[in-house]
PDB file of N, CA and C in Angstrom:
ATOM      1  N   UNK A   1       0.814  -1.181   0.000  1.00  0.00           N
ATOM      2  CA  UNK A   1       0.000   0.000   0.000  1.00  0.00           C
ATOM      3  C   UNK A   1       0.866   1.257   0.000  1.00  0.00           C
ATOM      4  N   UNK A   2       1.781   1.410   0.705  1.00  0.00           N
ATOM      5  CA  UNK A   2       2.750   2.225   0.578  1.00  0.00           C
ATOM      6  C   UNK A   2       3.875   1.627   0.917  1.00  0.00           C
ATOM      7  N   UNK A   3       5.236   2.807   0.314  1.00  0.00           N
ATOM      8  CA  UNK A   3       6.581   2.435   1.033  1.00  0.00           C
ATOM      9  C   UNK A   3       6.889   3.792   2.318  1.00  0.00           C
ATOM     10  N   UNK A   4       7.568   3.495   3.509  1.00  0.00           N
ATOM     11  CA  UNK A   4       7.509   4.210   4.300  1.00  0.00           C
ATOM     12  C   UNK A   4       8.780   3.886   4.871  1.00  0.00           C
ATOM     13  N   UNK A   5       9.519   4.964   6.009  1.00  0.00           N
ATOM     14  CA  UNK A   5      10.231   5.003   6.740  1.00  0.00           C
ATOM     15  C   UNK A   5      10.639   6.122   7.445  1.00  0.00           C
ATOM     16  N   UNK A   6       9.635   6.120   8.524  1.00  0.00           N
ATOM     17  CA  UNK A   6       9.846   7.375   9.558  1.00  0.00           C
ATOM     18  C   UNK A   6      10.932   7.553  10.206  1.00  0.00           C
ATOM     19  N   UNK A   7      11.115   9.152   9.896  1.00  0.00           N
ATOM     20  CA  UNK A   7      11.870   9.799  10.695  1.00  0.00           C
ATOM     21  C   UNK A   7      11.690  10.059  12.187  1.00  0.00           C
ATOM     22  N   UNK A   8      12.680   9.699  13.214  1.00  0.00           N
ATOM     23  CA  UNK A   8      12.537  10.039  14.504  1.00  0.00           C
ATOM     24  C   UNK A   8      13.593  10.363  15.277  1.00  0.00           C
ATOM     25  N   UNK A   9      13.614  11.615  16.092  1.00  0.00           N
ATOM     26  CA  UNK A   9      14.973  12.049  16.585  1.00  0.00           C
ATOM     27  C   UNK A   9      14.439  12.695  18.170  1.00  0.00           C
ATOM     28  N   UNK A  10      15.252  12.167  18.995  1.00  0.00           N
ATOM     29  CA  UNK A  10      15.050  12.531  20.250  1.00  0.00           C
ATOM     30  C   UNK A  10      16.642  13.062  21.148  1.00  0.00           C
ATOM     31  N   UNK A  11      16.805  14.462  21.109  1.00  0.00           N
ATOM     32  CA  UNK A  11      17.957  15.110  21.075  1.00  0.00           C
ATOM     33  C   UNK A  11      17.611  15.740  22.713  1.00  0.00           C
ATOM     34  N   UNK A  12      18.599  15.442  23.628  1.00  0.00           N
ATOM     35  CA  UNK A  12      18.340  16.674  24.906  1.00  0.00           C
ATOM     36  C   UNK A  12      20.089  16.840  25.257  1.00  0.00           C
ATOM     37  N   UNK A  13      19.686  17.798  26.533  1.00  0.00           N
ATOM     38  CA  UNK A  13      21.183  18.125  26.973  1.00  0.00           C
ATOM     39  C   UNK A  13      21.993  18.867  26.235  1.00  0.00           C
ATOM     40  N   UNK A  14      23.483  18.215  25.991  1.00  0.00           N
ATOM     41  CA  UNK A  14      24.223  19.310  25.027  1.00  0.00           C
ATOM     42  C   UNK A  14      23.728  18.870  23.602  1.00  0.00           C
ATOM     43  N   UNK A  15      22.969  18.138  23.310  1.00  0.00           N
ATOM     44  CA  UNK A  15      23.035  18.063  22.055  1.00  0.00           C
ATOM     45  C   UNK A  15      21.702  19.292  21.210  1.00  0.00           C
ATOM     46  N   UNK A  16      20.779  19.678  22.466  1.00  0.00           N
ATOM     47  CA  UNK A  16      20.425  21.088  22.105  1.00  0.00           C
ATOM     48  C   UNK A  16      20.306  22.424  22.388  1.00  0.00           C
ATOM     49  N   UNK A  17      20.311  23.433  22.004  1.00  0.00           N
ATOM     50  CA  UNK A  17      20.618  24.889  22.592  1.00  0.00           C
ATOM     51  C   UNK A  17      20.303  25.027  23.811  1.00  0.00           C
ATOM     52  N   UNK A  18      18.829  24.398  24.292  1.00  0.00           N
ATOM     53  CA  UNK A  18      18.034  25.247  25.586  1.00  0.00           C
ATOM     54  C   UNK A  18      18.831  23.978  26.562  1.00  0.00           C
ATOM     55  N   UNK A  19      19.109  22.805  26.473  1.00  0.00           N
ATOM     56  CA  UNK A  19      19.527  21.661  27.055  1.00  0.00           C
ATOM     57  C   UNK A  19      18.479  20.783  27.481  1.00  0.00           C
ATOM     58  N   UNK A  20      17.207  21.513  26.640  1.00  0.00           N
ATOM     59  CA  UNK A  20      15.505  20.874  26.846  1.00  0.00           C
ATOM     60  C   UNK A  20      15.626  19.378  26.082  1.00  0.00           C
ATOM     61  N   UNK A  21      14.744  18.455  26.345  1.00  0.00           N
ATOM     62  CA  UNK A  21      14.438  17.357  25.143  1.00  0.00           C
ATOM     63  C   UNK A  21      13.819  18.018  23.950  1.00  0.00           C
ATOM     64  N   UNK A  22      14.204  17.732  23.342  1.00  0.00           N
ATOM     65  CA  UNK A  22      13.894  17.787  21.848  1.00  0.00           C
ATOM     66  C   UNK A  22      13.230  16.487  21.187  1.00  0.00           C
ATOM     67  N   UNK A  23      11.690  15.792  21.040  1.00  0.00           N
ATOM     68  CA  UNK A  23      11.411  15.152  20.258  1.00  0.00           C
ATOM     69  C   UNK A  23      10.903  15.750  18.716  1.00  0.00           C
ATOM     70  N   UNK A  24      11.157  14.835  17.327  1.00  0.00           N
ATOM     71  CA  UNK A  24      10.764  14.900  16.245  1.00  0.00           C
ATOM     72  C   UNK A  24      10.219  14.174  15.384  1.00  0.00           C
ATOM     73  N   UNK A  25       9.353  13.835  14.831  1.00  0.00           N
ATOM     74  CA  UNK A  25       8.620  13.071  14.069  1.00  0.00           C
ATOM     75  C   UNK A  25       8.023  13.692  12.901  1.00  0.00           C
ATOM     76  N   UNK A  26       8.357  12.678  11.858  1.00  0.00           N
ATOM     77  CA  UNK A  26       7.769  13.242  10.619  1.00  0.00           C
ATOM     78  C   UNK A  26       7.644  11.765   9.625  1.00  0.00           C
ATOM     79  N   UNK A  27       6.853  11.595   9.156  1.00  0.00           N
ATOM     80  CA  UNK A  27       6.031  10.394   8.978  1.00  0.00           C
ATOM     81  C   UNK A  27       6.728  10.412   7.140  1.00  0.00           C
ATOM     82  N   UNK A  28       7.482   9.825   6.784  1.00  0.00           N
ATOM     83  CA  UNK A  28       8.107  10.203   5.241  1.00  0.00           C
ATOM     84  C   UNK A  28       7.741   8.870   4.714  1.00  0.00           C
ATOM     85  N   UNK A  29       6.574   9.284   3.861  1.00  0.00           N
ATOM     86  CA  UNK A  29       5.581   8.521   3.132  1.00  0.00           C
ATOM     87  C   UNK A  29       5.686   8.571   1.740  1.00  0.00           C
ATOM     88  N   UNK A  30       5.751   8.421   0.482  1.00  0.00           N
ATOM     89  CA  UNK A  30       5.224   8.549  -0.359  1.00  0.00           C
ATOM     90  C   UNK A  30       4.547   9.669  -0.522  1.00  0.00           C
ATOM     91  N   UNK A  31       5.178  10.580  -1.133  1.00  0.00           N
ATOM     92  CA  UNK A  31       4.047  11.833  -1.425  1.00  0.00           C
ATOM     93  C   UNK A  31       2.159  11.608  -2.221  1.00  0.00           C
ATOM     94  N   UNK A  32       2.340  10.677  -2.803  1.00  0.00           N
ATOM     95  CA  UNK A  32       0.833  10.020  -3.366  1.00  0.00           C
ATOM     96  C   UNK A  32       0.414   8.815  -2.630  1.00  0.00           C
ATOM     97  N   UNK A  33       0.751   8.450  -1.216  1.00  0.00           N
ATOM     98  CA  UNK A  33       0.312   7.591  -0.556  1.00  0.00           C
ATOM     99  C   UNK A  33      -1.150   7.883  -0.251  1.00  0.00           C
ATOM    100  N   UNK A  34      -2.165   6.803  -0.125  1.00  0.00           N
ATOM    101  CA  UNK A  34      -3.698   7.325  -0.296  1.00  0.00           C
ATOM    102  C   UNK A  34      -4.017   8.179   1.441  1.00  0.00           C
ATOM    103  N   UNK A  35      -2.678   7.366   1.967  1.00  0.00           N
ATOM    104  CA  UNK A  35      -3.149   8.175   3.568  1.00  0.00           C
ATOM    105  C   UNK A  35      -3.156   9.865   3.671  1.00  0.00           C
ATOM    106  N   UNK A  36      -2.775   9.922   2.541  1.00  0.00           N
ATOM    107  CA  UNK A  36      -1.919  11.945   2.791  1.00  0.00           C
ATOM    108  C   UNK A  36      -3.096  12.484   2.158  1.00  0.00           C
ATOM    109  N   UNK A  37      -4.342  11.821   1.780  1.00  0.00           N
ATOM    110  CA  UNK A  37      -5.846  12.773   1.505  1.00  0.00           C
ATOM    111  C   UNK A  37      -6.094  12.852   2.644  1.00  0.00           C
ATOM    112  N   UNK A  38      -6.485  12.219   3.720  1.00  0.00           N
ATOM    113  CA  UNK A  38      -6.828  12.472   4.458  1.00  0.00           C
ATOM    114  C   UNK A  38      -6.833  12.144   6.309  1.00  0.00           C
ATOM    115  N   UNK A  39      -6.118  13.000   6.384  1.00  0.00           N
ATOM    116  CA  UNK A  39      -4.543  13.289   7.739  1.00  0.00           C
ATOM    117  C   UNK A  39      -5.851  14.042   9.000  1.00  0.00           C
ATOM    118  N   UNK A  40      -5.769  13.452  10.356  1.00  0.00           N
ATOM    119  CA  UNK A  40      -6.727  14.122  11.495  1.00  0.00           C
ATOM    120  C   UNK A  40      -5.757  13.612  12.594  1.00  0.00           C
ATOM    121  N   UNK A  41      -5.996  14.955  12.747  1.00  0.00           N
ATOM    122  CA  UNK A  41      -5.406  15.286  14.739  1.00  0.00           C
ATOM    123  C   UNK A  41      -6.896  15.334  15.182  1.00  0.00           C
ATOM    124  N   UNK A  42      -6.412  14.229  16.370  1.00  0.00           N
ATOM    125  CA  UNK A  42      -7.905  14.456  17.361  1.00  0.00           C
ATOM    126  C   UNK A  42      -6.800  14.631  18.412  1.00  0.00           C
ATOM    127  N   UNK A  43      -7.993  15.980  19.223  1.00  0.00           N
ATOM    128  CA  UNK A  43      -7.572  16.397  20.460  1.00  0.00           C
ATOM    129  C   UNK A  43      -7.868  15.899  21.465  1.00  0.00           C
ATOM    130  N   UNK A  44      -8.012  15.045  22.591  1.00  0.00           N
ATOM    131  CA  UNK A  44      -8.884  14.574  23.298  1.00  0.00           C
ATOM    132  C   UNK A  44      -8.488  15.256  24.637  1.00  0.00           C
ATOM    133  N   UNK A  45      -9.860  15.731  25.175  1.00  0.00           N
ATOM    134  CA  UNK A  45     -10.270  16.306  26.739  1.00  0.00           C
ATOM    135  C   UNK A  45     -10.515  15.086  27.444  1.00  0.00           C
ATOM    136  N   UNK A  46     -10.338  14.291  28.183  1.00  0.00           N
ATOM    137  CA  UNK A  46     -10.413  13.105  29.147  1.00  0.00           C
ATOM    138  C   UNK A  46     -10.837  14.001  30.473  1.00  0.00           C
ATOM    139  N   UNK A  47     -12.517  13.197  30.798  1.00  0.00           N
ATOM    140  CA  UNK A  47     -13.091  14.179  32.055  1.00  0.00           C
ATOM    141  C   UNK A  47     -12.866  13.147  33.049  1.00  0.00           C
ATOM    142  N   UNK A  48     -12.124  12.204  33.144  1.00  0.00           N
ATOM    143  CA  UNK A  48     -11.471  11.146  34.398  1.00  0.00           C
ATOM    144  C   UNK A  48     -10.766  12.028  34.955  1.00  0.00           C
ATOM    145  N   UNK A  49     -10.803  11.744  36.166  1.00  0.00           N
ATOM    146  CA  UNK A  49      -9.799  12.568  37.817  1.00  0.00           C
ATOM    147  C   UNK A  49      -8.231  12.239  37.094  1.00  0.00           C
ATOM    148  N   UNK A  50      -7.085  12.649  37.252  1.00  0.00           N
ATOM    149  CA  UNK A  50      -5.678  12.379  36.630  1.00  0.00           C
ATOM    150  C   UNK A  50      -5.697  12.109  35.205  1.00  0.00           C
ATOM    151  N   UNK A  51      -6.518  12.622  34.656  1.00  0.00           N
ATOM    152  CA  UNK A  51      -6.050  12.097  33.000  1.00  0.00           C
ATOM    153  C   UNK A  51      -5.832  13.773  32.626  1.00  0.00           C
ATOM    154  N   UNK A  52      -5.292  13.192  31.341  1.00  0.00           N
ATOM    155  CA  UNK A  52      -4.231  14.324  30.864  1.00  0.00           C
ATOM    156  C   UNK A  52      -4.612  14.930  29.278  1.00  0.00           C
ATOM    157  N   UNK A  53      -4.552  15.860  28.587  1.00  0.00           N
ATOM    158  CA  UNK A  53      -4.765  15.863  27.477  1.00  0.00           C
ATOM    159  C   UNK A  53      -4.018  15.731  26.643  1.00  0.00           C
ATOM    160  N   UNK A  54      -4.617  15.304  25.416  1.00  0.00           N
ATOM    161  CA  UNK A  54      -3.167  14.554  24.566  1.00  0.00           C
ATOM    162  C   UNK A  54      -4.002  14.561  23.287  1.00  0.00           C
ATOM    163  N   UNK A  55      -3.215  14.456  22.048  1.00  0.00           N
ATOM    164  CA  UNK A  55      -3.354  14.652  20.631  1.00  0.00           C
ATOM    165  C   UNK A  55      -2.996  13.330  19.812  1.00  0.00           C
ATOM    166  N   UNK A  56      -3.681  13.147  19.055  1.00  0.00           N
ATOM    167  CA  UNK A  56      -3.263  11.736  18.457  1.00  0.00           C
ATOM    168  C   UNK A  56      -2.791  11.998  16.440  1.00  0.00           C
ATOM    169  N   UNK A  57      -2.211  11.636  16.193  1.00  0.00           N
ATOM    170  CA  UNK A  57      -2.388  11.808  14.352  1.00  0.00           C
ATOM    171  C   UNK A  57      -1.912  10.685  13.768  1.00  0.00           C
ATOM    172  N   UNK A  58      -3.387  11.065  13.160  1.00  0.00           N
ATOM    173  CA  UNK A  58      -3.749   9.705  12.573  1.00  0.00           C
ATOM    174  C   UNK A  58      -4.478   9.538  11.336  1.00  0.00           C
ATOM    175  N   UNK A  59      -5.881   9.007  10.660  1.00  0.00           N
ATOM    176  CA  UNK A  59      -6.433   9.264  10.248  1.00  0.00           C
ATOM    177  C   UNK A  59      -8.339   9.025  10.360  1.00  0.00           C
ATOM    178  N   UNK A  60      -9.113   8.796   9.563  1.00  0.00           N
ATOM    179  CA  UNK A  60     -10.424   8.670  10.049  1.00  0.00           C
ATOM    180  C   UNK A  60     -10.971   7.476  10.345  1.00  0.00           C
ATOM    181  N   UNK A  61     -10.979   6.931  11.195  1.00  0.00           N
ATOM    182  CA  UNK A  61     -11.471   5.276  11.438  1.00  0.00           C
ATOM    183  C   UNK A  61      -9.727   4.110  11.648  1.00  0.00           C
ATOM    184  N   UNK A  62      -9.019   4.886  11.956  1.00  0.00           N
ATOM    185  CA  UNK A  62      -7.571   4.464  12.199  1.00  0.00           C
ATOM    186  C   UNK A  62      -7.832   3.655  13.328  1.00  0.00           C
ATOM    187  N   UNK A  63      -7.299   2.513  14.502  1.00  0.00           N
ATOM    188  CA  UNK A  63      -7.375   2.183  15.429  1.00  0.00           C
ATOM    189  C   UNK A  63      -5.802   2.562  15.655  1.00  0.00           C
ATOM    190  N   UNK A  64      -5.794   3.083  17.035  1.00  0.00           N
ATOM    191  CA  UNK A  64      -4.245   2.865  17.158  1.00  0.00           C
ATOM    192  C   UNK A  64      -3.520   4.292  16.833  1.00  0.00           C
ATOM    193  N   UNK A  65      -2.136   4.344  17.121  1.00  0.00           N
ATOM    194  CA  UNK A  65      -1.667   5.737  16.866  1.00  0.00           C
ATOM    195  C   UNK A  65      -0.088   5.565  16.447  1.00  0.00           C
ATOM    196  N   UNK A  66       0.085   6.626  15.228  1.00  0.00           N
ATOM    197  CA  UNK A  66       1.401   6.362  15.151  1.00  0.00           C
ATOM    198  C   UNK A  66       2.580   7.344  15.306  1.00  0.00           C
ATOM    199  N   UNK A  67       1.843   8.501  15.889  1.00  0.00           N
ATOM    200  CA  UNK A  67       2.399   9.432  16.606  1.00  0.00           C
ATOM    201  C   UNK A  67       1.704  10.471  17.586  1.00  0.00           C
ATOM    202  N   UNK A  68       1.805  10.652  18.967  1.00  0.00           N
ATOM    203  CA  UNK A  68       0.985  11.500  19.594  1.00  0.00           C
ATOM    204  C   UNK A  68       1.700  12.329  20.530  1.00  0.00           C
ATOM    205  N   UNK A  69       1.093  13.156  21.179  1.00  0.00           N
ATOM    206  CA  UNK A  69       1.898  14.453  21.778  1.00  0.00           C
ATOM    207  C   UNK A  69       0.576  14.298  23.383  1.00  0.00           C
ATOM    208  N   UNK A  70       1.505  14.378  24.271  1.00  0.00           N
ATOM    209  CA  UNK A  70       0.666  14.824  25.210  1.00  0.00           C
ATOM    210  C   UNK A  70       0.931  16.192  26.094  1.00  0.00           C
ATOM    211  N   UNK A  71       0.217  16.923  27.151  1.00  0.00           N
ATOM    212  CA  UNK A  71       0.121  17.882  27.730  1.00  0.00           C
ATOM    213  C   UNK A  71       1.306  17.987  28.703  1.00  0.00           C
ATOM    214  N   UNK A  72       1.545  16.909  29.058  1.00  0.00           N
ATOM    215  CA  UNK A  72       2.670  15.975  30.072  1.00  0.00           C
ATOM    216  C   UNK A  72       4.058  16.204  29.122  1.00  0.00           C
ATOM    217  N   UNK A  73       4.576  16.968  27.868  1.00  0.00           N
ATOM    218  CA  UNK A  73       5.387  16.515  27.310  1.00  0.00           C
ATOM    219  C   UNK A  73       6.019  15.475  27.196  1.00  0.00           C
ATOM    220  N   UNK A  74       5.078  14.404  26.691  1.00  0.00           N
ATOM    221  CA  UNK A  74       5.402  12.965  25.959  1.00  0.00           C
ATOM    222  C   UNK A  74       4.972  12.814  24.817  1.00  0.00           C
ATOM    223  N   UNK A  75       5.817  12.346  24.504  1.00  0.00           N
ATOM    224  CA  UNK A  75       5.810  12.141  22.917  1.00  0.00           C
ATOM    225  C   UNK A  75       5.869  10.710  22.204  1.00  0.00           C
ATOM    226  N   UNK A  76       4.917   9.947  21.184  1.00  0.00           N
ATOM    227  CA  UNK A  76       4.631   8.852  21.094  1.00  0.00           C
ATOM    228  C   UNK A  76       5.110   9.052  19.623  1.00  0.00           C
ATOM    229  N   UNK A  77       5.979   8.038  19.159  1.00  0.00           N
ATOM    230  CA  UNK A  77       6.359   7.362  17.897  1.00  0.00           C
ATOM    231  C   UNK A  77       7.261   6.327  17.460  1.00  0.00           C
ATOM    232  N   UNK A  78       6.527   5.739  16.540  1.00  0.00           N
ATOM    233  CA  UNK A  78       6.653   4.292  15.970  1.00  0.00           C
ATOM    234  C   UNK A  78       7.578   4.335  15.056  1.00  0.00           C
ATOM    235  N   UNK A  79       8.663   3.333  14.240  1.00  0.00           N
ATOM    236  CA  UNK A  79       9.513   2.933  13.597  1.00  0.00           C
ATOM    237  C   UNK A  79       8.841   1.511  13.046  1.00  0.00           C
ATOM    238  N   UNK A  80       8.953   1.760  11.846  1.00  0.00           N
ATOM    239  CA  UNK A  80       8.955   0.601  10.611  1.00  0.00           C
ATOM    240  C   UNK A  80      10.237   0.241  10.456  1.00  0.00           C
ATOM    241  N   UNK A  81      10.253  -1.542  10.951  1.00  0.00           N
ATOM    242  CA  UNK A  81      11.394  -1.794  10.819  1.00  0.00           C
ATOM    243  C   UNK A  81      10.856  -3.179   9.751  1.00  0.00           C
ATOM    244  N   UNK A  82      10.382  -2.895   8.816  1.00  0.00           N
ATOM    245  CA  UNK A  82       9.578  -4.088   7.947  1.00  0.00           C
ATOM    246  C   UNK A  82      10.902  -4.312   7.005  1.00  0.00           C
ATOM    247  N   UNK A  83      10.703  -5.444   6.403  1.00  0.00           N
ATOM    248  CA  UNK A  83      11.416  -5.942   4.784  1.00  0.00           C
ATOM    249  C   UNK A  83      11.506  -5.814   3.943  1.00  0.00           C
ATOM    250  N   UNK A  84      12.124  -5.151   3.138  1.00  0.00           N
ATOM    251  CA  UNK A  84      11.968  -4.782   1.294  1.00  0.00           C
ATOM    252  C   UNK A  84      11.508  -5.991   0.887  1.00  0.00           C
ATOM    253  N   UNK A  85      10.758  -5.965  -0.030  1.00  0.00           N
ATOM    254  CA  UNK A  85      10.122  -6.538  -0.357  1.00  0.00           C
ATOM    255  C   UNK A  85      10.621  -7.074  -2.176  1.00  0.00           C
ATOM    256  N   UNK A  86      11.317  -7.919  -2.446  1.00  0.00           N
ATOM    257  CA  UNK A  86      11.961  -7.977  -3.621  1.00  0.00           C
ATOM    258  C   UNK A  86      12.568  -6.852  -3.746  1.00  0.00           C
ATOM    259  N   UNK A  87      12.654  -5.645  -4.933  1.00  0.00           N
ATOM    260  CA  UNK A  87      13.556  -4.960  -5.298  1.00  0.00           C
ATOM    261  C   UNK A  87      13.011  -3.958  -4.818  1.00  0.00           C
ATOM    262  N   UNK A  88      11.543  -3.545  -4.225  1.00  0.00           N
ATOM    263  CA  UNK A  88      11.588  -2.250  -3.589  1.00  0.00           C
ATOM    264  C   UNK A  88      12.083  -2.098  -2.132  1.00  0.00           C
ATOM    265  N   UNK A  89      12.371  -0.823  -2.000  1.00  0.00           N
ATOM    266  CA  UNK A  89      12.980  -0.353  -0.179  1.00  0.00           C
ATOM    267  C   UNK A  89      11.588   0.418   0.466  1.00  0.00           C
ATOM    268  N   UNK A  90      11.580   0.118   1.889  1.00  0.00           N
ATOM    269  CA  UNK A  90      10.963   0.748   2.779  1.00  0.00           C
ATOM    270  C   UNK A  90      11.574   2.295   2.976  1.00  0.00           C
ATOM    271  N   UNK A  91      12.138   2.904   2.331  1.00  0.00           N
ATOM    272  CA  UNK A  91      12.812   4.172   2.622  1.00  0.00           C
ATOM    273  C   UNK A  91      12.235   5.531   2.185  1.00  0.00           C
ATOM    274  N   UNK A  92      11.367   5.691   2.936  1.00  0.00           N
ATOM    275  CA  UNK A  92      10.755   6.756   2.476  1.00  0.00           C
ATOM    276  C   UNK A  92      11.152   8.226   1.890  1.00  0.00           C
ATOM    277  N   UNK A  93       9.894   9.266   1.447  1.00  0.00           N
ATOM    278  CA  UNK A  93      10.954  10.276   0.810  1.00  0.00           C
ATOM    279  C   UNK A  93      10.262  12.131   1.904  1.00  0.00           C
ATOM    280  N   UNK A  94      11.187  12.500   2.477  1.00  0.00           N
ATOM    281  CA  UNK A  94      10.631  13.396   3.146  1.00  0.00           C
ATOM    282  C   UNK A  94       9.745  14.887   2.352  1.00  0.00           C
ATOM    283  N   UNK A  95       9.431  15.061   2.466  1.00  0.00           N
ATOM    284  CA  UNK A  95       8.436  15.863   1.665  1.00  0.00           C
ATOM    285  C   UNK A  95       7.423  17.181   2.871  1.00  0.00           C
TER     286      UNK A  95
END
């Protein structure tokens, strides 16, 4: 369905200016992959005692998440570590 291979970089301390964590994610898909019509951030308010708010992106009827951000500064993302598949590569193109 597509070829993919996300980018992910998690930099703190000296390796950035403020010495803050630094997470990054960027999902490098196929620029005509059928997922890139149609891309949704849901925000979710959780009215449970200790829950936290947090963002998911994904798409419409997706189960599951393959990158999310919470209020808590945490940061959720996945790595495709799948198989080329005969002569094509999983290596996506950033865009």
């Amino acid at each position: 369905m597509l070829k993919a291979s996300c980018s992910i970089l998690g930099a703190y301390g000296k390796a950035t200016l403020s010495g803050k964590t630094v997470h990054l994610r960027a999902l490098d898909w196929e620029a005509h992959a059928p997922q890139n019509k149609w891309p949704q951030v849901t925000v979710y308010h959780p009215s449970e005692a200790g829950s936290t708010v947090f963002a998911n992106i994904a798409w419409p009827g997706y189960i599951g998440t393959l990158t999310a951000y919470s209020s808590l500064k945490v940061g959720v993302g996945e790595r495709l570590w799948g198989q080329p598949w005969k002569d094509e590569t999983r290596f996506g193109t950033p865009w």
